[in-house]
N, C-alpha and C. Protein backbone atom coordinates (compact mmCIF):
# COMPACT_ATOMS: atom_id res chain seq x y z
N UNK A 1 161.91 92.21 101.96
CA UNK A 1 160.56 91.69 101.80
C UNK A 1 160.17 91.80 100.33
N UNK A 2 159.60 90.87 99.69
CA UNK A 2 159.35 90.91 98.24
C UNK A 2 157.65 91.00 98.60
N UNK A 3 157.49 91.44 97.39
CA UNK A 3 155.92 92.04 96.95
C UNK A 3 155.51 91.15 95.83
N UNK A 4 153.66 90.63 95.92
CA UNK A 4 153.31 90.52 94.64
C UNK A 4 153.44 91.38 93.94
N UNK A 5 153.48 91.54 92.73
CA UNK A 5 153.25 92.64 91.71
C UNK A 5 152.53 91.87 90.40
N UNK A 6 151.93 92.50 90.02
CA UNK A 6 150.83 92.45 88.46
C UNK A 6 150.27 91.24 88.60
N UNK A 7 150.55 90.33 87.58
CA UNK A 7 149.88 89.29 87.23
C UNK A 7 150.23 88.30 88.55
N UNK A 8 151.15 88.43 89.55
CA UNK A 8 151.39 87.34 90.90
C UNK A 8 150.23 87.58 91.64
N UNK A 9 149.80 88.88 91.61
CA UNK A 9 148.61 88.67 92.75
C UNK A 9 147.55 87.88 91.95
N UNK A 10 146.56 87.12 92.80
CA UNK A 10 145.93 86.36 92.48
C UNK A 10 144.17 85.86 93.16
N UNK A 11 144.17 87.60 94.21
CA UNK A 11 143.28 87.51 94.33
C UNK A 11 141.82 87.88 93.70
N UNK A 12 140.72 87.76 94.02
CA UNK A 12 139.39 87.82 93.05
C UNK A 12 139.61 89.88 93.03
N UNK A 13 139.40 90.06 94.56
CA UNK A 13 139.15 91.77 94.52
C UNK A 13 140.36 92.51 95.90
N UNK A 14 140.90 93.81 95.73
CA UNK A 14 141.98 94.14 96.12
C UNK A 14 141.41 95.86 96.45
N UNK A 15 141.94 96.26 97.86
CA UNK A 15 141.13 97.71 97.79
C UNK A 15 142.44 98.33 97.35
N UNK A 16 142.11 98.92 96.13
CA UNK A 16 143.53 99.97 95.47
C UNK A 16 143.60 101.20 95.96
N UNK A 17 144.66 101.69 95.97
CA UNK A 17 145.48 102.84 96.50
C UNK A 17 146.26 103.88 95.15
N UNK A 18 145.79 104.78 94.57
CA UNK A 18 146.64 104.93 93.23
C UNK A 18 147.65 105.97 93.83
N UNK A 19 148.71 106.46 92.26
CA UNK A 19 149.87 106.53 92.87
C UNK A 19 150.34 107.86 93.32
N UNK A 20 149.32 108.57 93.39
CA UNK A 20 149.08 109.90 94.18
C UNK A 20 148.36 109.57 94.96
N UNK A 21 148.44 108.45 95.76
CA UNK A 21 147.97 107.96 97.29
C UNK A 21 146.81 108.44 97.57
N UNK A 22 145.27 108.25 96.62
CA UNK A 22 144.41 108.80 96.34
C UNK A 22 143.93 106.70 96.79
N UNK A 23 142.95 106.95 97.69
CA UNK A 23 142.20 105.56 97.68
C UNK A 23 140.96 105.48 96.59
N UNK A 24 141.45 104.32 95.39
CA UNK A 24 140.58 104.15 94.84
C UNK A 24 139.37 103.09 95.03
N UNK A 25 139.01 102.32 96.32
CA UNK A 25 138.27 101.70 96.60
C UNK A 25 138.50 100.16 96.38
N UNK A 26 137.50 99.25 96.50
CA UNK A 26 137.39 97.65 96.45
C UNK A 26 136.89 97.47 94.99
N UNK A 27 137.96 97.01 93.90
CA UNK A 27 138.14 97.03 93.26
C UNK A 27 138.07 95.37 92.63
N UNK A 28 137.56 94.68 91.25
CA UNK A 28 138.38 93.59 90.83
C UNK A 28 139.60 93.27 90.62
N UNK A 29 140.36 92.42 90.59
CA UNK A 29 142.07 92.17 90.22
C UNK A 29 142.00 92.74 88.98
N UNK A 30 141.13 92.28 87.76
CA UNK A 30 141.43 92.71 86.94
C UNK A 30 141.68 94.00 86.17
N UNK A 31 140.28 94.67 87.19
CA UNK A 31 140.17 96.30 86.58
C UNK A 31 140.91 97.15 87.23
N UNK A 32 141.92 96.85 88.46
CA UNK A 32 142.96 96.80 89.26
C UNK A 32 144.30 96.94 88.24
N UNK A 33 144.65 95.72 87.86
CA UNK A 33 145.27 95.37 87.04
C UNK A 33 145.48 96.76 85.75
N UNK A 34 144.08 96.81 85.03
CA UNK A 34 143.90 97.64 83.88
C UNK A 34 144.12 98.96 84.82
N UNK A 35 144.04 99.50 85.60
CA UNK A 35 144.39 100.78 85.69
C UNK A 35 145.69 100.81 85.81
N UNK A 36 146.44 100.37 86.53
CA UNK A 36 147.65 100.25 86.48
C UNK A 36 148.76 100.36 85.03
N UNK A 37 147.92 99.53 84.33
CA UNK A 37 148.73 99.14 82.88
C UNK A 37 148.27 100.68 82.22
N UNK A 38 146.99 100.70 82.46
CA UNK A 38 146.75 102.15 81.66
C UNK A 38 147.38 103.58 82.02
N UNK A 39 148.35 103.59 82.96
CA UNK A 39 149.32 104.88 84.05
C UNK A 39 150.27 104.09 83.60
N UNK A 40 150.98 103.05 83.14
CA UNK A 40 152.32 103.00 82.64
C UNK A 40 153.03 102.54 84.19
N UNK A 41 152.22 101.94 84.88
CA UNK A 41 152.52 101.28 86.26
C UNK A 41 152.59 100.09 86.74
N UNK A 42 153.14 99.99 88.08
CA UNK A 42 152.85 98.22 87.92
C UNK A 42 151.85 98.26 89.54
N UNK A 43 151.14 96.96 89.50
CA UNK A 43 150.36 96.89 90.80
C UNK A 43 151.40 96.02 91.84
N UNK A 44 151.03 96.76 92.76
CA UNK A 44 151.86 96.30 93.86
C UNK A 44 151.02 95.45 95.10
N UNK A 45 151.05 95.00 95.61
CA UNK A 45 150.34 94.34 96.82
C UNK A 45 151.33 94.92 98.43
N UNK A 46 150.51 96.14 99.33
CA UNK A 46 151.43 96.29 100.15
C UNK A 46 151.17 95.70 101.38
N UNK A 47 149.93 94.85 101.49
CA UNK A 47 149.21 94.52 102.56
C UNK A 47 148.53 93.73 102.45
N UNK A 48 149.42 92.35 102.62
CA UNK A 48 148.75 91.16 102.05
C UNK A 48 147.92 90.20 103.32
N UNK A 49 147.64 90.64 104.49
CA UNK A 49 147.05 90.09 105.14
C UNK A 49 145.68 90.89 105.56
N UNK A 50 145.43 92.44 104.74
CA UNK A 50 144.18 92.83 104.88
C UNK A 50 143.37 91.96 104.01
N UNK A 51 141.88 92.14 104.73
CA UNK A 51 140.67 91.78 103.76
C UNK A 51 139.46 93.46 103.79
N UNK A 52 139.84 93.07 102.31
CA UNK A 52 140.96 92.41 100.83
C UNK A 52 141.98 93.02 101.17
N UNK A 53 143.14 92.28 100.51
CA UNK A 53 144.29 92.90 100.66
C UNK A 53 144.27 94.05 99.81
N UNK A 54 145.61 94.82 100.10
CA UNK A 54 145.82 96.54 99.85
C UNK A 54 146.48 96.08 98.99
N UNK A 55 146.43 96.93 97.28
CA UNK A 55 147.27 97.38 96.45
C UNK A 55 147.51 98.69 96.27
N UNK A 56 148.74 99.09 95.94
CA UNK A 56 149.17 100.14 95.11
C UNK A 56 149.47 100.64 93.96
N UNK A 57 149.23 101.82 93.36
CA UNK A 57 149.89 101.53 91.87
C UNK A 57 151.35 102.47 92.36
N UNK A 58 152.05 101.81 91.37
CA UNK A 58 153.50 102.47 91.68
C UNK A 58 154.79 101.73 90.30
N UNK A 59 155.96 102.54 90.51
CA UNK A 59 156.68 102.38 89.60
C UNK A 59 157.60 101.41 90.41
N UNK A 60 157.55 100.41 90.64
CA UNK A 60 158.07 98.85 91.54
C UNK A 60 159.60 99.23 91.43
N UNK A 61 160.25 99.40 89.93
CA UNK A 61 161.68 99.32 90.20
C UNK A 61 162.44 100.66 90.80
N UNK A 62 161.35 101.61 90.52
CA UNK A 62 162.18 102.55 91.27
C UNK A 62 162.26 102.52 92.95
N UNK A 63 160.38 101.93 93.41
CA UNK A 63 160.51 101.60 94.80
C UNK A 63 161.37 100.69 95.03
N UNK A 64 162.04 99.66 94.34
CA UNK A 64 162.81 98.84 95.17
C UNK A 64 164.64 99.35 95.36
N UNK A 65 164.33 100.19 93.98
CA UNK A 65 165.49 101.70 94.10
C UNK A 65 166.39 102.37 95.51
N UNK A 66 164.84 102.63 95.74
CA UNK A 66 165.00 103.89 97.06
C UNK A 66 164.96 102.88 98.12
N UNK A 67 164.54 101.72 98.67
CA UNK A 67 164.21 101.01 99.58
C UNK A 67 166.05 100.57 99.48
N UNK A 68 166.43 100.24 98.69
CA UNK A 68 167.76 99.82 98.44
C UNK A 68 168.72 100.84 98.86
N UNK A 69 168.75 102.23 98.29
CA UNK A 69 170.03 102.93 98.57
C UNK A 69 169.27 103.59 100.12
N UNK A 70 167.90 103.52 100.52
CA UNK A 70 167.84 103.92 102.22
C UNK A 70 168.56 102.68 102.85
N UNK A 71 168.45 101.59 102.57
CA UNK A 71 169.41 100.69 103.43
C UNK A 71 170.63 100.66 103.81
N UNK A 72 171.15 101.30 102.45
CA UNK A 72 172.59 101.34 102.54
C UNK A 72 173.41 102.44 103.21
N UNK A 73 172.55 103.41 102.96
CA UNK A 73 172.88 104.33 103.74
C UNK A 73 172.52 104.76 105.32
N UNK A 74 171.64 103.61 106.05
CA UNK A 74 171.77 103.26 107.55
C UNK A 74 172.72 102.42 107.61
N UNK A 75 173.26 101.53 106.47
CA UNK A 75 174.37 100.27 107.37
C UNK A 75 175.65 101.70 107.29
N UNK A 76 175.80 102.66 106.24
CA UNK A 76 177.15 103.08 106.29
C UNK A 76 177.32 104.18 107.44
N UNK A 77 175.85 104.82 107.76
CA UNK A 77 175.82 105.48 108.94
C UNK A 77 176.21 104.89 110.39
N UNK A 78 175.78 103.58 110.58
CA UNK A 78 176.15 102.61 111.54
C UNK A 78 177.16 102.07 111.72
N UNK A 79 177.87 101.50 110.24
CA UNK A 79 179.29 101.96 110.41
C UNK A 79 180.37 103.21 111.06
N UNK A 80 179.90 103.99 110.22
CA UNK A 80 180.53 105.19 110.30
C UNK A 80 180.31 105.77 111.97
N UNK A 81 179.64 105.23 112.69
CA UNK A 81 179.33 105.73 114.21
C UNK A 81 180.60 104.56 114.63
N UNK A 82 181.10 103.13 114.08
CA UNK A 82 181.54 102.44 114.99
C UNK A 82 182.94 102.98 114.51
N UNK A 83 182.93 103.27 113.27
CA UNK A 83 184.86 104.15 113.30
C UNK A 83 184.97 105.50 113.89
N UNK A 84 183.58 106.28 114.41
CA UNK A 84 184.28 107.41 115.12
C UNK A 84 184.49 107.75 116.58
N UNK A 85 184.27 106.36 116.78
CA UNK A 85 183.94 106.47 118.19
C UNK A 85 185.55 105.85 119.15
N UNK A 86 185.69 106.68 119.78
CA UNK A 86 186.90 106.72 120.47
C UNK A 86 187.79 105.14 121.06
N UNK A 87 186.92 104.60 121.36
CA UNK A 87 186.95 103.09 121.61
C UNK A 87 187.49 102.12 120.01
N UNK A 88 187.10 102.74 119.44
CA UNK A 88 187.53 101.70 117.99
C UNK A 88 188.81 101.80 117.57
C-alpha cells in the first residue's frame, strides 16, 4: 500500500498525529506540513478515508524499512513451515 506523503497530500485540513504518537489535533495542510519539516520528518497520510483524513509525522523511509523486512520475514517463516514439515 503506498501513502501520500508531504507535498502529495492535498487536502485543505488533516487531524495530525506527531511522532511520539502524541495527537496533535485538526490542523491546516500547511502548518501540518511545517511541523513536520521543522522535526526533520516527512508527513504521512495513514487514513485517507477519515474526515479529515489522519496524518502522521514519521521518518517514511525507515517505515517503509521495517514494513519491508516484517514481510519478508513472514514469507521465509511460511516457507520454512512448508520445508519442515514431514510431507514435503
Amino acid at each position: 500500500m503506498e501513502h501520500q506523503i508531504n507535498e502529495e497530500i492535498r487536502d485543505k485540513e488533516v487531524r495530525l498525529i506527531g511522532d511520539d504518537g502524541e495527537q496533535l489535533g485538526i490542523l491546516p495542510i500547511q502548518q501540518a506540513q511545517d511541523i513536520a519539516v521543522e522535526k526533520g520528518m516527512d508527513l504521512v497520510k495513514i487514513a485517507p478515508q477519515a474526515k479529515p483524513p489522519v496524518c502522521k509525522i514519521m521518518d517514511y523511509g525507515k517505515f517503509r524499512f521495517e514494513q519491508a523486512r516484517e514481510g519478508s520475514a513472514k514469507e521465509s517463516a511460511c516457507r520454512g513451515d512448508q520445508r519442515d514439515s514431514p510431507d514435503a
